[in-house]
PDB file of N, CA and C in Angstrom:
ATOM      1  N   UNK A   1     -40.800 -28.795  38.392  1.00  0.00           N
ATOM      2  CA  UNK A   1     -39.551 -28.320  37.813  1.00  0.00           C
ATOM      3  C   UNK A   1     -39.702 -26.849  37.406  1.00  0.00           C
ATOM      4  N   UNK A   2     -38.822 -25.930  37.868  1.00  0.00           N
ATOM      5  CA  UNK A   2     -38.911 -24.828  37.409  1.00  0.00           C
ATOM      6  C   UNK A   2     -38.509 -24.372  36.068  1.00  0.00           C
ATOM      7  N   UNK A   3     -39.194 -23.376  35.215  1.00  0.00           N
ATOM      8  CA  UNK A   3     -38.965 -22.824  33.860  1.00  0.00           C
ATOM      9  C   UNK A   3     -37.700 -22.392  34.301  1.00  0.00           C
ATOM     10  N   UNK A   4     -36.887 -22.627  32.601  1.00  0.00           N
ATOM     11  CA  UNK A   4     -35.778 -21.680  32.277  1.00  0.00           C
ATOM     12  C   UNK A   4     -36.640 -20.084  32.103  1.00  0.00           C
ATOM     13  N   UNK A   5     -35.642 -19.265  32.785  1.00  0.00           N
ATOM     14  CA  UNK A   5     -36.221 -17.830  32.617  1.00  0.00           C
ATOM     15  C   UNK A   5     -36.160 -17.231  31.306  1.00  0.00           C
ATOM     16  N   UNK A   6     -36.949 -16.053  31.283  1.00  0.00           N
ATOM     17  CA  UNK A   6     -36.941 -15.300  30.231  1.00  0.00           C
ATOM     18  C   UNK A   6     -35.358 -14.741  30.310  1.00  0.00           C
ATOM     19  N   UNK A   7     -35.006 -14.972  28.730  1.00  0.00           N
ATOM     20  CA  UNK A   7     -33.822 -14.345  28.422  1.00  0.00           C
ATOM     21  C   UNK A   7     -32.812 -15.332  27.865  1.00  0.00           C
ATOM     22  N   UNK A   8     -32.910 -16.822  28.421  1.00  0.00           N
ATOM     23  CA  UNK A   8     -32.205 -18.274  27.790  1.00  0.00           C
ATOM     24  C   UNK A   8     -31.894 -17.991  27.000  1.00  0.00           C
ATOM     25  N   UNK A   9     -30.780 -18.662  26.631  1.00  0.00           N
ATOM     26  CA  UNK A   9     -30.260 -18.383  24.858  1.00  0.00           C
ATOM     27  C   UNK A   9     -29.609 -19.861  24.844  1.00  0.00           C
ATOM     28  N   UNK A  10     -30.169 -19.687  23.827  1.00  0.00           N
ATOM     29  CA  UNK A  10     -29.802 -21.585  22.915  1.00  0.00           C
ATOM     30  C   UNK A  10     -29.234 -21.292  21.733  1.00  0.00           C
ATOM     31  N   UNK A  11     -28.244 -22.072  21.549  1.00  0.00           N
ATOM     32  CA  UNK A  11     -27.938 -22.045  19.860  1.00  0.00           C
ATOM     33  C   UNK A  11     -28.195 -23.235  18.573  1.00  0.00           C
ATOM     34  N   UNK A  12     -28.163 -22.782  17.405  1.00  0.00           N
ATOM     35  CA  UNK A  12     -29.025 -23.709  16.554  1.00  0.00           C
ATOM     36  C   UNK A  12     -28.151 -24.861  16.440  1.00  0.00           C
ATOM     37  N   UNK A  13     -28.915 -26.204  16.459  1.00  0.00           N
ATOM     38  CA  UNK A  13     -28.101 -27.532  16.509  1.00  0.00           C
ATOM     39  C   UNK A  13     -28.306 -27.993  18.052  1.00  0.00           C
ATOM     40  N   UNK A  14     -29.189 -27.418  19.454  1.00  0.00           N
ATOM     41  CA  UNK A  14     -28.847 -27.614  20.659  1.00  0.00           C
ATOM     42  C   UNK A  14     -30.401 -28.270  20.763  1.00  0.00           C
ATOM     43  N   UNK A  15     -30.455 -29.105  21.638  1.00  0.00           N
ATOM     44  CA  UNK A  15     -32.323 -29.213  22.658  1.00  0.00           C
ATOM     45  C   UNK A  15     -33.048 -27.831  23.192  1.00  0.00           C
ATOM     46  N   UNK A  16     -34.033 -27.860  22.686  1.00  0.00           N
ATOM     47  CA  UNK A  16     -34.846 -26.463  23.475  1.00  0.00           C
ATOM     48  C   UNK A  16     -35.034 -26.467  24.891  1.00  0.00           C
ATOM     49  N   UNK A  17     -34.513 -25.644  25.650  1.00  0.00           N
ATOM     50  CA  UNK A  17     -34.700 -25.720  26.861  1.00  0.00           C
ATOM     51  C   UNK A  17     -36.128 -25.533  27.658  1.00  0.00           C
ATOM     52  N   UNK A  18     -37.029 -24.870  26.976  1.00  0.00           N
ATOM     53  CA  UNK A  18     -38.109 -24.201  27.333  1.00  0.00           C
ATOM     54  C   UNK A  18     -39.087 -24.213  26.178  1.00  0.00           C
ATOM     55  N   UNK A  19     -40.482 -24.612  26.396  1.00  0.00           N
ATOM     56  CA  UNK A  19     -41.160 -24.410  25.558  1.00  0.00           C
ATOM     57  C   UNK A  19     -41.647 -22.541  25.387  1.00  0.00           C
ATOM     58  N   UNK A  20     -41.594 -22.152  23.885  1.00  0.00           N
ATOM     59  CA  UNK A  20     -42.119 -20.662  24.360  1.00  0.00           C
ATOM     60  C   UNK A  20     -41.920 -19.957  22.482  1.00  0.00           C
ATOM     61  N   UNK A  21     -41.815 -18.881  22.393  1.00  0.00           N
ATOM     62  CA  UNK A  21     -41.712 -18.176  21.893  1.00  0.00           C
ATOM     63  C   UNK A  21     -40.298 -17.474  21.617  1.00  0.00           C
ATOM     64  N   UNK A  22     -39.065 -18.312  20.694  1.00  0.00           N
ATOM     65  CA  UNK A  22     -38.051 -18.003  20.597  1.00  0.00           C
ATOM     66  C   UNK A  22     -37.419 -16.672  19.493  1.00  0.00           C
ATOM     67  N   UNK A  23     -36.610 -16.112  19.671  1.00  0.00           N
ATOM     68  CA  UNK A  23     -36.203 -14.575  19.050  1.00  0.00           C
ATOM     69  C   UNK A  23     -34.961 -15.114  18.962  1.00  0.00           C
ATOM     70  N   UNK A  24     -34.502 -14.982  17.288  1.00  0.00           N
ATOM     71  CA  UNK A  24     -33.129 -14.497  17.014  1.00  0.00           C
ATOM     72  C   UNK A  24     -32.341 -13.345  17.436  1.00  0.00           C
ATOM     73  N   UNK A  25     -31.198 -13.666  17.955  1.00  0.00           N
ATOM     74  CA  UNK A  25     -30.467 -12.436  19.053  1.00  0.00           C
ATOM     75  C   UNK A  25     -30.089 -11.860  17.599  1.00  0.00           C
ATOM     76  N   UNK A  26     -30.737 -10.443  18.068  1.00  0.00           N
ATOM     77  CA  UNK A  26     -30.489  -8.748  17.246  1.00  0.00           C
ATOM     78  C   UNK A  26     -31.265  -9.202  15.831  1.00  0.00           C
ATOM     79  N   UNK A  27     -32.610  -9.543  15.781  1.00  0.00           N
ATOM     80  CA  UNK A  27     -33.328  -9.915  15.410  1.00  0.00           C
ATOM     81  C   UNK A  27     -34.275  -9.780  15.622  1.00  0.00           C
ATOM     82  N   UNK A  28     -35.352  -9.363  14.717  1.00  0.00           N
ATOM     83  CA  UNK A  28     -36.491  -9.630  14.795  1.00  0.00           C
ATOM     84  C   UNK A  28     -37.405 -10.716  14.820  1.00  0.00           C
ATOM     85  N   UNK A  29     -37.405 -11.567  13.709  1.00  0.00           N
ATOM     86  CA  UNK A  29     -37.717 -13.257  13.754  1.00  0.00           C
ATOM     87  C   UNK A  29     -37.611 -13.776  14.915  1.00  0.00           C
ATOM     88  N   UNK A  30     -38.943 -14.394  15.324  1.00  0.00           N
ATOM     89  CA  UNK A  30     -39.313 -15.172  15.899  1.00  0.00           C
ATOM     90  C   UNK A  30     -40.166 -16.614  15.705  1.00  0.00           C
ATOM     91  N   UNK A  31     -40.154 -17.680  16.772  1.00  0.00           N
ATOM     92  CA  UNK A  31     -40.263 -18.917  15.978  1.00  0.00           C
ATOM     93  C   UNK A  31     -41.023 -19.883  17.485  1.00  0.00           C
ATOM     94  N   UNK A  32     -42.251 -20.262  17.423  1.00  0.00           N
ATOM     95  CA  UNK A  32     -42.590 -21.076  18.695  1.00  0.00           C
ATOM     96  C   UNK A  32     -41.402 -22.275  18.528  1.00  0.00           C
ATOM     97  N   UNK A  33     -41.349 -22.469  19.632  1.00  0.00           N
ATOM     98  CA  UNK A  33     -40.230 -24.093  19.596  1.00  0.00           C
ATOM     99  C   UNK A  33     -40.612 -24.504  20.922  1.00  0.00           C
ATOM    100  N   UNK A  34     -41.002 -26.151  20.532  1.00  0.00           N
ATOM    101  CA  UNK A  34     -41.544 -26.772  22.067  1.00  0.00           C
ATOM    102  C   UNK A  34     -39.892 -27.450  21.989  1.00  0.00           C
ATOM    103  N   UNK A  35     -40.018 -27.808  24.019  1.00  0.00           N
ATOM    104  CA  UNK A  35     -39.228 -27.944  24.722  1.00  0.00           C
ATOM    105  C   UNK A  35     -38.690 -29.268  24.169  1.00  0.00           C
ATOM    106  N   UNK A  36     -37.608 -29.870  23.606  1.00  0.00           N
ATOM    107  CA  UNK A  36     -36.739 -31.525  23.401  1.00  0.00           C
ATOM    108  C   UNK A  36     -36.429 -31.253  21.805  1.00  0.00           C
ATOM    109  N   UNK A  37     -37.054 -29.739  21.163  1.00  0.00           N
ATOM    110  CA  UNK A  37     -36.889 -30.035  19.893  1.00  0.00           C
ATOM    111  C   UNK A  37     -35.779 -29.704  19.696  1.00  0.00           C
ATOM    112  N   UNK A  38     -34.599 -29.394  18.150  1.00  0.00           N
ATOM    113  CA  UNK A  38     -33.723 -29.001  17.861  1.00  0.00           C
ATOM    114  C   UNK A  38     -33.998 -27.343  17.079  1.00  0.00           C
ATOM    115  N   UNK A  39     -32.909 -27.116  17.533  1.00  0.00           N
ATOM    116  CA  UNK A  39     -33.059 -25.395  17.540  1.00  0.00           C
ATOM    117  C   UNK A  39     -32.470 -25.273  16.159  1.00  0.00           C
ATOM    118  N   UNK A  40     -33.400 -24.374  15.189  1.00  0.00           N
ATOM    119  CA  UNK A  40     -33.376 -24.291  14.212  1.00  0.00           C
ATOM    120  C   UNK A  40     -32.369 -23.234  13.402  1.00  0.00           C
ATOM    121  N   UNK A  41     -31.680 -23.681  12.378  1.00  0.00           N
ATOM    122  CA  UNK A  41     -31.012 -22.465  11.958  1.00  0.00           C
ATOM    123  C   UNK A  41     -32.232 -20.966  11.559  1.00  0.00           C
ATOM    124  N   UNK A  42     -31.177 -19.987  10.835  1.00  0.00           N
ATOM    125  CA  UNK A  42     -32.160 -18.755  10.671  1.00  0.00           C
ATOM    126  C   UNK A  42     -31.313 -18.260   9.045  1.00  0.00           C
ATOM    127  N   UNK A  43     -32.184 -18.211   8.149  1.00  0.00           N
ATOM    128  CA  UNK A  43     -31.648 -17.792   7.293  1.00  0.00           C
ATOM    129  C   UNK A  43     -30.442 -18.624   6.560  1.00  0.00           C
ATOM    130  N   UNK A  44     -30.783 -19.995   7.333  1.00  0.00           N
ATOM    131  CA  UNK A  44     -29.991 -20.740   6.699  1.00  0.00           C
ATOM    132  C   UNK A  44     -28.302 -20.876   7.494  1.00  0.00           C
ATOM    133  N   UNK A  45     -28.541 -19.961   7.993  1.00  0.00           N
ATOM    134  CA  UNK A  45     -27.266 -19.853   9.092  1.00  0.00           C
ATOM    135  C   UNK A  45     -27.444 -20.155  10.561  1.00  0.00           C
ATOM    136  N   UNK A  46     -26.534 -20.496  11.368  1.00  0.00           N
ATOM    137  CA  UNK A  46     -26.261 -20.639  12.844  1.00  0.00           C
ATOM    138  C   UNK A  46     -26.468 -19.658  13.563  1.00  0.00           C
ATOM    139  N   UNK A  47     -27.435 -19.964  14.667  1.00  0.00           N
ATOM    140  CA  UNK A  47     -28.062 -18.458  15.320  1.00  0.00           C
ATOM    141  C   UNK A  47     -27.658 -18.981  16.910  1.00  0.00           C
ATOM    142  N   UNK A  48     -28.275 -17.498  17.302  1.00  0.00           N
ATOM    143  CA  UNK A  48     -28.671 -17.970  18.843  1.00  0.00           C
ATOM    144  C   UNK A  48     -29.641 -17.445  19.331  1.00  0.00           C
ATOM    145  N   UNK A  49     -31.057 -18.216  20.112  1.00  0.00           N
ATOM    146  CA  UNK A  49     -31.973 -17.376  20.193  1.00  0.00           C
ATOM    147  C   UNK A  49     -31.650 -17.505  21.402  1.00  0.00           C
ATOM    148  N   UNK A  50     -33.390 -16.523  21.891  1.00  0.00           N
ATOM    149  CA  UNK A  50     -33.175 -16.174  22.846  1.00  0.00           C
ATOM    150  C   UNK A  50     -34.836 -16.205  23.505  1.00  0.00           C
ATOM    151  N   UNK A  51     -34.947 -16.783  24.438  1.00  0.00           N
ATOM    152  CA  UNK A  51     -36.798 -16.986  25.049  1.00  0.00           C
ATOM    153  C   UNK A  51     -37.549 -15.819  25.498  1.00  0.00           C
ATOM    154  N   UNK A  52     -38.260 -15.370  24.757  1.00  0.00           N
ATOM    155  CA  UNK A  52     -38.654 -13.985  24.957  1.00  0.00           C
ATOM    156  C   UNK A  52     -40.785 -14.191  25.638  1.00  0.00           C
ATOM    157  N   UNK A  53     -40.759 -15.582  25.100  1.00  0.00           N
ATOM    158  CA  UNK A  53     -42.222 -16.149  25.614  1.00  0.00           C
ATOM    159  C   UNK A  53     -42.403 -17.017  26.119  1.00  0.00           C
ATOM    160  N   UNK A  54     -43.001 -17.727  27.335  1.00  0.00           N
ATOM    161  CA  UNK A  54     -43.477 -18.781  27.556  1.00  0.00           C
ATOM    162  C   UNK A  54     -44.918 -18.896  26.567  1.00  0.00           C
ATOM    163  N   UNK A  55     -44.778 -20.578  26.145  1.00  0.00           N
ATOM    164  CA  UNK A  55     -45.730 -21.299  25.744  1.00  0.00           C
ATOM    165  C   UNK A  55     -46.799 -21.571  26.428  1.00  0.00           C
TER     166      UNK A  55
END
């Protein structure tokens, strides 16, 4: 099965598409998240990251 590419964007409340190294869009924070988990808020608020690493 091929990886989702660098650049995916998930939003918080969704399944991780990709295991890796996730970045809040226009953000600095970053957060490992393996692949089936739930995508985490940021600051307590609704984000959208974005896969800037494979795991």
């Amino acid at each position: 099965m091929a990886r989702k590419p660098l650049g995916t964007k998930a939003s918080t409340g969704s399944r991780c598409p990709e295991s890796g190294v996730w970045q809040v869009e226009h953000r600095t924070a970053t957060a490992p998240i393996a692949e089936g988990n739930v995508m985490p808020p940021y600051d307590q608020k609704a984000v959208v990251w974005v896969l800037i690493q494979y795991a």
